[in-house]
C-alpha atoms as a PDB file:
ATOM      1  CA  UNK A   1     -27.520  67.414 -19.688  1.00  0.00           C
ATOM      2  CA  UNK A   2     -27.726  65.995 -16.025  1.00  0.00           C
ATOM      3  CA  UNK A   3     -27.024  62.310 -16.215  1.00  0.00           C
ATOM      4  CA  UNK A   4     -26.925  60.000 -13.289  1.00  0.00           C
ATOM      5  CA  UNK A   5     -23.646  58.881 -11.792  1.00  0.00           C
ATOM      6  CA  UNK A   6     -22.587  55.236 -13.065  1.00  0.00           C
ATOM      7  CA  UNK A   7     -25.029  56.198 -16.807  1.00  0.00           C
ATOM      8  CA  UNK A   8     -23.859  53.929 -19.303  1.00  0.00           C
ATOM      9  CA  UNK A   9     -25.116  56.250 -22.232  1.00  0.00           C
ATOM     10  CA  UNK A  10     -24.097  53.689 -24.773  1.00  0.00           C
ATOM     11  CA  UNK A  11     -20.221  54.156 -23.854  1.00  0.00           C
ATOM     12  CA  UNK A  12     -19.097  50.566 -24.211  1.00  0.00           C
ATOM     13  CA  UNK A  13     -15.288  52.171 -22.683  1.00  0.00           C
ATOM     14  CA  UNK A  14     -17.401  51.781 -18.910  1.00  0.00           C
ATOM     15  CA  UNK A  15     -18.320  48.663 -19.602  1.00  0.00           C
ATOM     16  CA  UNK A  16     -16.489  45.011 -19.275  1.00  0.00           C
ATOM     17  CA  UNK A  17     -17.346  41.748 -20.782  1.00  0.00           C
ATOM     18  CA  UNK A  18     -19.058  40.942 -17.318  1.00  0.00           C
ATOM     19  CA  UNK A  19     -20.269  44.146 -15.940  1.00  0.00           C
ATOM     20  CA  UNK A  20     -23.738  44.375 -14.929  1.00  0.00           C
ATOM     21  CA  UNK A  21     -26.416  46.781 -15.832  1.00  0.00           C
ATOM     22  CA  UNK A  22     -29.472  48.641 -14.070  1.00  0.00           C
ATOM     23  CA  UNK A  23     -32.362  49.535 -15.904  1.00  0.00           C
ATOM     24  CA  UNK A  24     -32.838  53.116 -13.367  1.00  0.00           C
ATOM     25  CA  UNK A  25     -36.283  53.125 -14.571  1.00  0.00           C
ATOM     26  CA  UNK A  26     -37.498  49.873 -13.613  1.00  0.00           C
ATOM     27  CA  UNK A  27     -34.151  48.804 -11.626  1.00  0.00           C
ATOM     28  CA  UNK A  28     -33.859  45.387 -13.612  1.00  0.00           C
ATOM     29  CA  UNK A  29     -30.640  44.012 -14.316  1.00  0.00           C
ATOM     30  CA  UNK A  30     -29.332  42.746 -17.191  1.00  0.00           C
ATOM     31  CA  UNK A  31     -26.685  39.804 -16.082  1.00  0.00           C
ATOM     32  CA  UNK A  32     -24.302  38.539 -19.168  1.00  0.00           C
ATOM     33  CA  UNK A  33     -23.650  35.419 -17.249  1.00  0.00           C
ATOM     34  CA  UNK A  34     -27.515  34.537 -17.486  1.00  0.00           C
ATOM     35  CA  UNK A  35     -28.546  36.493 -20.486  1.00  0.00           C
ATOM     36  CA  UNK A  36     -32.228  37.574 -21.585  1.00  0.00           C
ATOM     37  CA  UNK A  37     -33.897  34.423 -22.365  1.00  0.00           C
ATOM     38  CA  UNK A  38     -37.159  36.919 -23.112  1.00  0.00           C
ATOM     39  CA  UNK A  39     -35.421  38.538 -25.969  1.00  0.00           C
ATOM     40  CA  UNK A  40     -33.287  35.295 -27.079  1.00  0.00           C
ATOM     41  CA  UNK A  41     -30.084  36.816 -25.424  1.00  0.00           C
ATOM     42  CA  UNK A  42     -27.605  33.768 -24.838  1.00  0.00           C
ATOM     43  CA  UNK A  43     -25.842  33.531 -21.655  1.00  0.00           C
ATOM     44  CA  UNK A  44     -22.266  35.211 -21.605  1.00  0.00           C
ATOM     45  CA  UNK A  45     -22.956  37.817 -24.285  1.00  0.00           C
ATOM     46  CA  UNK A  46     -22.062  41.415 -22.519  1.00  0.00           C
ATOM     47  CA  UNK A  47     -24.127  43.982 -22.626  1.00  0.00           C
ATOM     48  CA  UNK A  48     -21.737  45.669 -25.430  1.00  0.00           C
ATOM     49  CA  UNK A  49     -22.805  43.177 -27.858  1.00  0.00           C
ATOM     50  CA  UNK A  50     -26.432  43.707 -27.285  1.00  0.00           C
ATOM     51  CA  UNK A  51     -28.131  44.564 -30.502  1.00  0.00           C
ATOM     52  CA  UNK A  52     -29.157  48.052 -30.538  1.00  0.00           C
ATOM     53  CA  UNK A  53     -32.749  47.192 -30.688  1.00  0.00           C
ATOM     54  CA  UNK A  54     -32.575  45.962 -27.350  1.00  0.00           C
ATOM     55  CA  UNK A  55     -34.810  47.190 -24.931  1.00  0.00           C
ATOM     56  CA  UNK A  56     -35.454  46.564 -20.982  1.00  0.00           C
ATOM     57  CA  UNK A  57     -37.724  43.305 -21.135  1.00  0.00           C
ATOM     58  CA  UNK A  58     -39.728  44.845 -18.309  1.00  0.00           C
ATOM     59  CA  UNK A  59     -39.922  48.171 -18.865  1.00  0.00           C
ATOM     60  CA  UNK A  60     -38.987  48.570 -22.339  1.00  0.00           C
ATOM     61  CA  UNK A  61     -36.525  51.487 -21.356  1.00  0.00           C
ATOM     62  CA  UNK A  62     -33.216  52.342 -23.884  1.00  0.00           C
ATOM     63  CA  UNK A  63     -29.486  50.322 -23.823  1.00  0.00           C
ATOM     64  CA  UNK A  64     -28.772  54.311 -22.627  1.00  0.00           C
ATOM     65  CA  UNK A  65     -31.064  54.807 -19.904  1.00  0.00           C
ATOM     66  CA  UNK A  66     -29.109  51.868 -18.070  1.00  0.00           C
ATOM     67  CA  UNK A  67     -26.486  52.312 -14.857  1.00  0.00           C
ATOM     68  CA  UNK A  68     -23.424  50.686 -14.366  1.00  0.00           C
ATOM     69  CA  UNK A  69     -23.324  48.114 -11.597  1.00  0.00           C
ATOM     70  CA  UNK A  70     -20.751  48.726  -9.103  1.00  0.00           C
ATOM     71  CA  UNK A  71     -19.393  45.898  -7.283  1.00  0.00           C
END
């Protein structure tokens, strides 16, 4: 399986409580310091603790099919 570089694929060990996320098929970003106030995501919950219903709330795209933001 080819996977982009950075592919979160629902490994939580790539993530911190303040990483950000990139939707790579719409290129939003999921922020834990401002949350998803579309899907009633609080500010400060990482993306870790997202439930696994979440989807993009532009594109609808997978928790997996998200990047890891690199500082």
């Amino acid at each position: 399986m080819n996977t982009f570089e950075g592919s979160y694929l629902g490994d939580n060990a790539k993530i911190g409580p303040t990483t950000k996320l990139e939707c790579k098929v719409c290129w939003y970003v999921y922020d834990p310091e401002t949350g998803d106030e579309e899907m009633n995501i609080a500010p400060g919950i990482p993306f870790s603790e997202l439930p696994d219903d979440w989807v993009c709330p532009l594109c609808g795209a997978a928790k997996d099919q998200f990047l890891v933001v690199r500082d």
